[in-house]
PDB file of N, CA and C in Angstrom:
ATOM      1  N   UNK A   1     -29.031  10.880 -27.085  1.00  0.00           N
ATOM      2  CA  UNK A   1     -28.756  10.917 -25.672  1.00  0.00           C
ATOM      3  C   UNK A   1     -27.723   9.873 -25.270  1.00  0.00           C
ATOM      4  N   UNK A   2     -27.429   8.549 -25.979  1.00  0.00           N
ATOM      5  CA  UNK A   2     -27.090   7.369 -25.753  1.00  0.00           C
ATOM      6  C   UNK A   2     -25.876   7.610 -26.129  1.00  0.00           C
ATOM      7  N   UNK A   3     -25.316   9.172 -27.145  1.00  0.00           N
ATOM      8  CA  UNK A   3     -23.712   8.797 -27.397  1.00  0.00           C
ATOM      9  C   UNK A   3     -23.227  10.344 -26.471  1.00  0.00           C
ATOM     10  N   UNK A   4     -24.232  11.283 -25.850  1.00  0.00           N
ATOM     11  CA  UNK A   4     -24.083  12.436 -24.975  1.00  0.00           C
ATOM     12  C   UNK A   4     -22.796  11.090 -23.147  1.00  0.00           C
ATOM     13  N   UNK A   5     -23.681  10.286 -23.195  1.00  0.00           N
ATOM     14  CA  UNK A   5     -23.359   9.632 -21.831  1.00  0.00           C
ATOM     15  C   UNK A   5     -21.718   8.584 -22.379  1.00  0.00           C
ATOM     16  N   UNK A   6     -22.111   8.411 -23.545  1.00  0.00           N
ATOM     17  CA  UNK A   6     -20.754   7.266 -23.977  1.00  0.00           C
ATOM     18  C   UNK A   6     -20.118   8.213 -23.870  1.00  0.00           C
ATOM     19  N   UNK A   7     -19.801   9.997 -24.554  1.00  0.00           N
ATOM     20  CA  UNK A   7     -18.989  10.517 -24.461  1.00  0.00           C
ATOM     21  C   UNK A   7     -18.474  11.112 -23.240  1.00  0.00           C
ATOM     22  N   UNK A   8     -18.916  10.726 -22.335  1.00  0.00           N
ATOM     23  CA  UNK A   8     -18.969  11.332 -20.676  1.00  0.00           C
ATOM     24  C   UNK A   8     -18.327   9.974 -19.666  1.00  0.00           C
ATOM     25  N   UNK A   9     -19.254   8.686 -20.232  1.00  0.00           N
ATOM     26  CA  UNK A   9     -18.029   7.499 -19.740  1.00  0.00           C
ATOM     27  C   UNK A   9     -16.978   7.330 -20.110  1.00  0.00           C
ATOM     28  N   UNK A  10     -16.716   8.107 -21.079  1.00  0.00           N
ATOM     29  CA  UNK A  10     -15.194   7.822 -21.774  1.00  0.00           C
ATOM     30  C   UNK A  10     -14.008   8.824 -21.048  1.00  0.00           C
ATOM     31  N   UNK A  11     -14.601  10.310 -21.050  1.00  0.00           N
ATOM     32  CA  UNK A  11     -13.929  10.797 -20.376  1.00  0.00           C
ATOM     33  C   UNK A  11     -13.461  10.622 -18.808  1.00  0.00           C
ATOM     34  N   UNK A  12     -14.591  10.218 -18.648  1.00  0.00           N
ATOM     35  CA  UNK A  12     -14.316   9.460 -16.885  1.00  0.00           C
ATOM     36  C   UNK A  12     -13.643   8.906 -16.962  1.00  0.00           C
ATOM     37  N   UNK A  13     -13.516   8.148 -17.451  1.00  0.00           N
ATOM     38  CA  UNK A  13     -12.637   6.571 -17.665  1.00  0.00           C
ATOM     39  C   UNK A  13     -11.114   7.525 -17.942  1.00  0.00           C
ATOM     40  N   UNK A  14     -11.108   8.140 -18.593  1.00  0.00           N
ATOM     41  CA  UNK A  14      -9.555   9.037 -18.931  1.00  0.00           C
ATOM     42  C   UNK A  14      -8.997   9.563 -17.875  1.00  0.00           C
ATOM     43  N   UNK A  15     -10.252  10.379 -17.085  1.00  0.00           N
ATOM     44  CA  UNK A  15      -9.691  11.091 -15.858  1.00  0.00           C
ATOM     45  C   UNK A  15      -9.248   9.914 -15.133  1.00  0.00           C
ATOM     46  N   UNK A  16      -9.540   8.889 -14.546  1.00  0.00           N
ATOM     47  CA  UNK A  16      -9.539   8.240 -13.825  1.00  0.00           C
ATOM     48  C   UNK A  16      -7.594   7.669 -14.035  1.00  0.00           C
ATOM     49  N   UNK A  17      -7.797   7.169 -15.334  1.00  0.00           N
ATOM     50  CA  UNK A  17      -6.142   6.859 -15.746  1.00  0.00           C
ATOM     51  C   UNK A  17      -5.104   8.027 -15.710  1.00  0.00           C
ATOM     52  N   UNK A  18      -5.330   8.934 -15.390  1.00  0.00           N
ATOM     53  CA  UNK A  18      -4.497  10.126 -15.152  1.00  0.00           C
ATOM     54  C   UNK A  18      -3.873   9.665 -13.653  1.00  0.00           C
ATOM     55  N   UNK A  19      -4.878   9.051 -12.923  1.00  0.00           N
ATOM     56  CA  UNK A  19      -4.554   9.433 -11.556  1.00  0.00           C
ATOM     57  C   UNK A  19      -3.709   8.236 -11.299  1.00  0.00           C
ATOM     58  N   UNK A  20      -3.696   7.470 -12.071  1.00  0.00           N
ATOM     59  CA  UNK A  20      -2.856   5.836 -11.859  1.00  0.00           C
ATOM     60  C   UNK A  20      -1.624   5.898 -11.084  1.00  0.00           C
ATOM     61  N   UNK A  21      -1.028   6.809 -11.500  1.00  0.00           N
ATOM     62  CA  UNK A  21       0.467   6.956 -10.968  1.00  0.00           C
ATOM     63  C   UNK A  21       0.511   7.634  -9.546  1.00  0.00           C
ATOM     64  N   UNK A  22      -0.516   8.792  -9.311  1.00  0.00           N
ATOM     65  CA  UNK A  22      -0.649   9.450  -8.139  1.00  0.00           C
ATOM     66  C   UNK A  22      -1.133   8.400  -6.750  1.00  0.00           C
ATOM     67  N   UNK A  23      -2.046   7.536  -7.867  1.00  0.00           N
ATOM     68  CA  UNK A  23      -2.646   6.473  -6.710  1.00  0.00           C
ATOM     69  C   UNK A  23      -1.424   5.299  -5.914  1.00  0.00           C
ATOM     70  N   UNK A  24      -0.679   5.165  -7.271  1.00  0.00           N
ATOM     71  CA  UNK A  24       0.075   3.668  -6.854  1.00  0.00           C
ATOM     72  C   UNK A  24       1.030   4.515  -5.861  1.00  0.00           C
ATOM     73  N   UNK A  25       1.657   5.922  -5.953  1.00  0.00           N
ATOM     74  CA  UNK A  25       2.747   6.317  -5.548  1.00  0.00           C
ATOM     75  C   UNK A  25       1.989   6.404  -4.005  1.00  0.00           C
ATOM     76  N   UNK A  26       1.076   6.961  -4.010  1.00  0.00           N
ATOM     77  CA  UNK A  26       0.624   6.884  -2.615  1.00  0.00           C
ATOM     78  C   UNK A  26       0.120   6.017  -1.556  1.00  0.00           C
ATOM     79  N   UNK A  27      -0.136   4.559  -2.520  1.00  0.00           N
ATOM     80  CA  UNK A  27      -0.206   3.314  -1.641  1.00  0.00           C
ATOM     81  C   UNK A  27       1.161   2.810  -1.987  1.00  0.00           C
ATOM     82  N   UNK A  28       2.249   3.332  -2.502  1.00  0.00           N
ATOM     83  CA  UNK A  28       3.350   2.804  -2.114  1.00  0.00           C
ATOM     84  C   UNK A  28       4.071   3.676  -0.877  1.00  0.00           C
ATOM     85  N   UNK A  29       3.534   4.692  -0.750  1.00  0.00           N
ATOM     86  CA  UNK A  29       3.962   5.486   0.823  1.00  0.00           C
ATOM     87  C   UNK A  29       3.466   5.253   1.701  1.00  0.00           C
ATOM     88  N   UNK A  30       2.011   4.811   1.829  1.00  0.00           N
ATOM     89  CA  UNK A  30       1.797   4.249   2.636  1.00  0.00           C
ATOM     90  C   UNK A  30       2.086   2.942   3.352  1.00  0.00           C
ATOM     91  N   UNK A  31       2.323   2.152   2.110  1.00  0.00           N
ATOM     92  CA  UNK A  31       2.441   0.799   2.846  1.00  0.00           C
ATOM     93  C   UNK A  31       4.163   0.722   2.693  1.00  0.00           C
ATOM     94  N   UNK A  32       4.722   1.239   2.426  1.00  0.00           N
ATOM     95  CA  UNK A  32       6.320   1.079   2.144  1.00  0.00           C
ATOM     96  C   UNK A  32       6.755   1.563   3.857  1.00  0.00           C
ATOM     97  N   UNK A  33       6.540   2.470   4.360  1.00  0.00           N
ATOM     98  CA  UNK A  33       7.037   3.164   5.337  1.00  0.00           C
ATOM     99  C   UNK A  33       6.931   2.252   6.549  1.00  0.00           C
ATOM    100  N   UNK A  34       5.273   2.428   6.902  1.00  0.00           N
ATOM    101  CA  UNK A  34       5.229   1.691   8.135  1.00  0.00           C
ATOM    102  C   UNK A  34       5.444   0.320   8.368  1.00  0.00           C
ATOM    103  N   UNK A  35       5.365  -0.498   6.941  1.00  0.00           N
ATOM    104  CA  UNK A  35       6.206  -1.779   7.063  1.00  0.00           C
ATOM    105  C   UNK A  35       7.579  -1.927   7.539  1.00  0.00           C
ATOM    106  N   UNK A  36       8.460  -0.600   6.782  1.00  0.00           N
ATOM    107  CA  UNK A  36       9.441  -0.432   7.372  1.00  0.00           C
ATOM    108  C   UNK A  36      10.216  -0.209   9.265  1.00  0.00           C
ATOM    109  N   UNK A  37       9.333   0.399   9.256  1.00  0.00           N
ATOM    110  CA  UNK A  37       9.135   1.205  10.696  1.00  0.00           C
ATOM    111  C   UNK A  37       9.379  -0.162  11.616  1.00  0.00           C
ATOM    112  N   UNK A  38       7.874  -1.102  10.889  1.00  0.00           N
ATOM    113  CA  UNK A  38       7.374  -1.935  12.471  1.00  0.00           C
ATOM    114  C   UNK A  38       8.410  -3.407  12.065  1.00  0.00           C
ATOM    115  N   UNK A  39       9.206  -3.118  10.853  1.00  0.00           N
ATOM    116  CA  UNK A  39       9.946  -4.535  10.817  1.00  0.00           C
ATOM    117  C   UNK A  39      11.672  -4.030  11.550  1.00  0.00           C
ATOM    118  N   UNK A  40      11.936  -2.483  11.816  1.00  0.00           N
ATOM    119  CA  UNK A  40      12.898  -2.240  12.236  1.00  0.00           C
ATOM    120  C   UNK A  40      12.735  -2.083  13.831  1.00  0.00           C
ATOM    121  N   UNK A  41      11.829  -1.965  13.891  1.00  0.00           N
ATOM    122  CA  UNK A  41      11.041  -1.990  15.756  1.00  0.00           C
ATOM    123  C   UNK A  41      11.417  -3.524  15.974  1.00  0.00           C
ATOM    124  N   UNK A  42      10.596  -4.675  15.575  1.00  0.00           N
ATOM    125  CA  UNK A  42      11.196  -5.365  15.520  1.00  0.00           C
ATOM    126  C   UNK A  42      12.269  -6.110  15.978  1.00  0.00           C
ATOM    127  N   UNK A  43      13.229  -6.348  15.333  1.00  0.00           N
ATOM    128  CA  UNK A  43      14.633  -5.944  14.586  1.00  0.00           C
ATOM    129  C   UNK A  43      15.327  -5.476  16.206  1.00  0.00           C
ATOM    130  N   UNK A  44      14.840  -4.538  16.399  1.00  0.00           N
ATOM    131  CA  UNK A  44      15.361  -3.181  17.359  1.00  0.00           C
ATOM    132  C   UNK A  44      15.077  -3.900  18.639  1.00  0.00           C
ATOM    133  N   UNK A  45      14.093  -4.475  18.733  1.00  0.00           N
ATOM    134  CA  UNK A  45      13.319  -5.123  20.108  1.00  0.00           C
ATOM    135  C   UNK A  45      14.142  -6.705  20.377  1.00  0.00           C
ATOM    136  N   UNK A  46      13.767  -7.344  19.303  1.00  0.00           N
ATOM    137  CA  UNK A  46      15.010  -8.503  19.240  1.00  0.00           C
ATOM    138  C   UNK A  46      16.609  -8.670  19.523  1.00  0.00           C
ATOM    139  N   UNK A  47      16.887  -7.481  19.057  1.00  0.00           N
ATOM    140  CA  UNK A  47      18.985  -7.266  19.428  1.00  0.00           C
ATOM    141  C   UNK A  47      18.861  -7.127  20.831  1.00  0.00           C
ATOM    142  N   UNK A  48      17.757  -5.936  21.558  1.00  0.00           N
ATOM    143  CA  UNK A  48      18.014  -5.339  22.597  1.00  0.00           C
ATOM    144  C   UNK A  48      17.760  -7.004  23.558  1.00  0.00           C
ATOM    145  N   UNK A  49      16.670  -7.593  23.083  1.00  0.00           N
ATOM    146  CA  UNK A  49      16.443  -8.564  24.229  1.00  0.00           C
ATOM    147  C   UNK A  49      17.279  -9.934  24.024  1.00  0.00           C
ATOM    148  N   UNK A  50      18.188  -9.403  23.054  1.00  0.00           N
ATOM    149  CA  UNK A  50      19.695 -10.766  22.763  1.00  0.00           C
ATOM    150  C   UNK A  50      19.407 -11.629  21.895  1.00  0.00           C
ATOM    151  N   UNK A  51      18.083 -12.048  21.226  1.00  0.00           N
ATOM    152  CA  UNK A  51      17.268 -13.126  20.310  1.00  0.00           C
ATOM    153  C   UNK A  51      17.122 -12.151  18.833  1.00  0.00           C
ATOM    154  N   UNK A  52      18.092 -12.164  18.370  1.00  0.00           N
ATOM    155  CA  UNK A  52      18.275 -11.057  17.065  1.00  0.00           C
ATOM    156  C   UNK A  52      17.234 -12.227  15.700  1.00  0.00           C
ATOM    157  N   UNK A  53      16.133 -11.729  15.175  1.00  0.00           N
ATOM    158  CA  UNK A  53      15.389 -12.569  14.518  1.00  0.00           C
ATOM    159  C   UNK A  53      16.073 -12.832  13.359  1.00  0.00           C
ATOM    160  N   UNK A  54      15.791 -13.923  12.652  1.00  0.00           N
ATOM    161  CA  UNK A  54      16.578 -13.973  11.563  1.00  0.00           C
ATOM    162  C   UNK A  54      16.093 -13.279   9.886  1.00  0.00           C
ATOM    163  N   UNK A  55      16.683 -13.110   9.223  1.00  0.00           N
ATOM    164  CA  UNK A  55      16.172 -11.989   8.214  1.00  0.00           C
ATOM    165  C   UNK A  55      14.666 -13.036   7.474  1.00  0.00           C
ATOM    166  N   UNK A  56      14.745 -13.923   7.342  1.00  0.00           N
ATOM    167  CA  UNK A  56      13.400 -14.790   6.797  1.00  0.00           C
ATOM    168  C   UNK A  56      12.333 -14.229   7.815  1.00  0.00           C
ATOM    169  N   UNK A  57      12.450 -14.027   8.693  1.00  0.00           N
ATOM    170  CA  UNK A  57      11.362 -13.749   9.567  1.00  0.00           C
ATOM    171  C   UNK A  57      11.345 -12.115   9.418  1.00  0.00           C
ATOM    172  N   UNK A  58      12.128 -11.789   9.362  1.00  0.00           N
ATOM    173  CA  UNK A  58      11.801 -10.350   9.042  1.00  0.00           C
ATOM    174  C   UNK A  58      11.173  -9.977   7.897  1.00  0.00           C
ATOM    175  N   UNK A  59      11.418 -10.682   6.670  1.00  0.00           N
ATOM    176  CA  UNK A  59      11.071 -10.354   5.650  1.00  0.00           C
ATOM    177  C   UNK A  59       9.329 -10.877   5.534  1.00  0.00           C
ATOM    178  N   UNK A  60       9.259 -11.903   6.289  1.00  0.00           N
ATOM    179  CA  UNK A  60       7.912 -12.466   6.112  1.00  0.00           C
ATOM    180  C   UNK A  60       7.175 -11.521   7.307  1.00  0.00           C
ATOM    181  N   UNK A  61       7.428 -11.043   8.375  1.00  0.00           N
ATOM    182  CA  UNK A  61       6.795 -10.102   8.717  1.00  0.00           C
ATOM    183  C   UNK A  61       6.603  -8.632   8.203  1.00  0.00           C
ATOM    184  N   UNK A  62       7.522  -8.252   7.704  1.00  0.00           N
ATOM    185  CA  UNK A  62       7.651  -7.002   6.931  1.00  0.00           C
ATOM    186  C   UNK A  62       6.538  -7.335   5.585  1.00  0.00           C
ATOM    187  N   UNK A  63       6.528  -8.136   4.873  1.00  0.00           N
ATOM    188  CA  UNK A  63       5.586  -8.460   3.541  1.00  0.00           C
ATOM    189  C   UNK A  63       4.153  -8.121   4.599  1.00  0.00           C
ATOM    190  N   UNK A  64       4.196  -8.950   5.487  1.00  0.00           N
ATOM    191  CA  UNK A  64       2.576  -9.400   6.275  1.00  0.00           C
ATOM    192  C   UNK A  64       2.196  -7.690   6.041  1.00  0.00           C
ATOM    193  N   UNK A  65       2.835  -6.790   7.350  1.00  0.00           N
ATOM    194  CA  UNK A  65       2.311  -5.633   7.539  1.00  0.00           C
ATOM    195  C   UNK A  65       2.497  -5.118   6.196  1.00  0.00           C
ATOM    196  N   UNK A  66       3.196  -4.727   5.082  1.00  0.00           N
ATOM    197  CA  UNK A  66       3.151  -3.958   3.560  1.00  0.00           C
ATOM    198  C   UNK A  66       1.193  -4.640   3.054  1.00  0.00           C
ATOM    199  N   UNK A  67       1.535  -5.983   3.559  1.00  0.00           N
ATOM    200  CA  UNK A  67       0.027  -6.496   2.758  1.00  0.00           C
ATOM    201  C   UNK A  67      -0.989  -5.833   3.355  1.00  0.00           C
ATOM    202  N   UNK A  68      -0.639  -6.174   4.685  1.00  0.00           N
ATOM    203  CA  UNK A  68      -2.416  -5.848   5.599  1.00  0.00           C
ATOM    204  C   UNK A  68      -2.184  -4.051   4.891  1.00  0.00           C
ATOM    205  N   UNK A  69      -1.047  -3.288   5.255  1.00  0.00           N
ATOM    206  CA  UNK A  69      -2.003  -1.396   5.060  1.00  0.00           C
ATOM    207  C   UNK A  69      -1.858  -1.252   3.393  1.00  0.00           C
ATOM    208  N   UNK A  70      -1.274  -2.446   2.874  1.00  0.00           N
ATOM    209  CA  UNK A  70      -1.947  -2.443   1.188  1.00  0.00           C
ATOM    210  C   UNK A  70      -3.389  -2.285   1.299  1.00  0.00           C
ATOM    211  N   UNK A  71      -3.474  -3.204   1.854  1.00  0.00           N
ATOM    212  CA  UNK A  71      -5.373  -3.899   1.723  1.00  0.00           C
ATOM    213  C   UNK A  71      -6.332  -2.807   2.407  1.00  0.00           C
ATOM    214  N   UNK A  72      -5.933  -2.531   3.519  1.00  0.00           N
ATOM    215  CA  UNK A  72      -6.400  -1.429   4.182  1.00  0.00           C
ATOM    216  C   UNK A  72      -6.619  -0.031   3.518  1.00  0.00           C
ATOM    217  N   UNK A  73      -5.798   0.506   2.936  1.00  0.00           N
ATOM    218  CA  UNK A  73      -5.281   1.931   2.414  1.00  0.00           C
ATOM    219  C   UNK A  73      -6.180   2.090   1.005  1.00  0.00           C
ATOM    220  N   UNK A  74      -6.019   0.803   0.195  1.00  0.00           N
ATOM    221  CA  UNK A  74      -7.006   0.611  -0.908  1.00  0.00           C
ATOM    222  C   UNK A  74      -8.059   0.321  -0.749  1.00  0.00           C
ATOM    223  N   UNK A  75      -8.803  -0.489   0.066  1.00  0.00           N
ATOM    224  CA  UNK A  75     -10.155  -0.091   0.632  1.00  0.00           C
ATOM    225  C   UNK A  75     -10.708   1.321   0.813  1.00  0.00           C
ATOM    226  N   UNK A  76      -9.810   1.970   1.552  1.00  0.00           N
ATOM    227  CA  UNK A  76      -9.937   3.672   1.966  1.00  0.00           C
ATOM    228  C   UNK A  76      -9.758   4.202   0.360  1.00  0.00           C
ATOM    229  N   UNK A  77      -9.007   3.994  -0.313  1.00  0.00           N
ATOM    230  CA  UNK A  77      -8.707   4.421  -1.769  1.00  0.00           C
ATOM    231  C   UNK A  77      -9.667   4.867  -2.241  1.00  0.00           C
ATOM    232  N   UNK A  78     -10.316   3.340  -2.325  1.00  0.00           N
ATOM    233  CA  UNK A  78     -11.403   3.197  -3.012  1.00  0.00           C
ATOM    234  C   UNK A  78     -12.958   3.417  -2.840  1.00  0.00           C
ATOM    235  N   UNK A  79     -12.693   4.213  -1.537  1.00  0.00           N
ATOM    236  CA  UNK A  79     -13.914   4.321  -0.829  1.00  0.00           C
ATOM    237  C   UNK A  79     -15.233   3.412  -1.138  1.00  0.00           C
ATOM    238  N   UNK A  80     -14.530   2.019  -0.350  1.00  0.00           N
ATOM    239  CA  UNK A  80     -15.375   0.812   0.128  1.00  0.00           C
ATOM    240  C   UNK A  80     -15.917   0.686   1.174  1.00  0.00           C
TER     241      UNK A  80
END
């Protein structure tokens, strides 16, 4: 019975690495985009009101939001 279940964790474990690439590509769409979005809003909001931010600040806000719907999206991933 003890090598029926090893041979059943193993395959799990296989399926699971199949999906590696499907997973990363899709927490890289997720968090790639709307980082984008809210660091060009931004960006967009700053020129219009004459105080154009400087790219360090963009970039450190743009990382912030990629991190937080990283963290977010893989929680949901992972159904935590």
């Amino acid at each position: 019975m003890q090598t029926a279940s090893a041979k059943a964790a193993r395959i799990t474990r296989s399926a699971e690495h199949g999906d590696v690439i499907y997973r990363f590509t899709g927490l890289l769409i997720v968090t790639l985009f709307p980082a984008l979005f809210w660091t060009a809003l931004v960006a967009g909001v700053g020129a219009a009101l004459g105080q154009i931010p400087s790219p360090l600040a963009l970039m450190v806000f743009g990382s912030g939001v990629a991190g937080f719907c990283a963290t977010v999206s893989q929680m949901l991933f992972a159904r935590v």
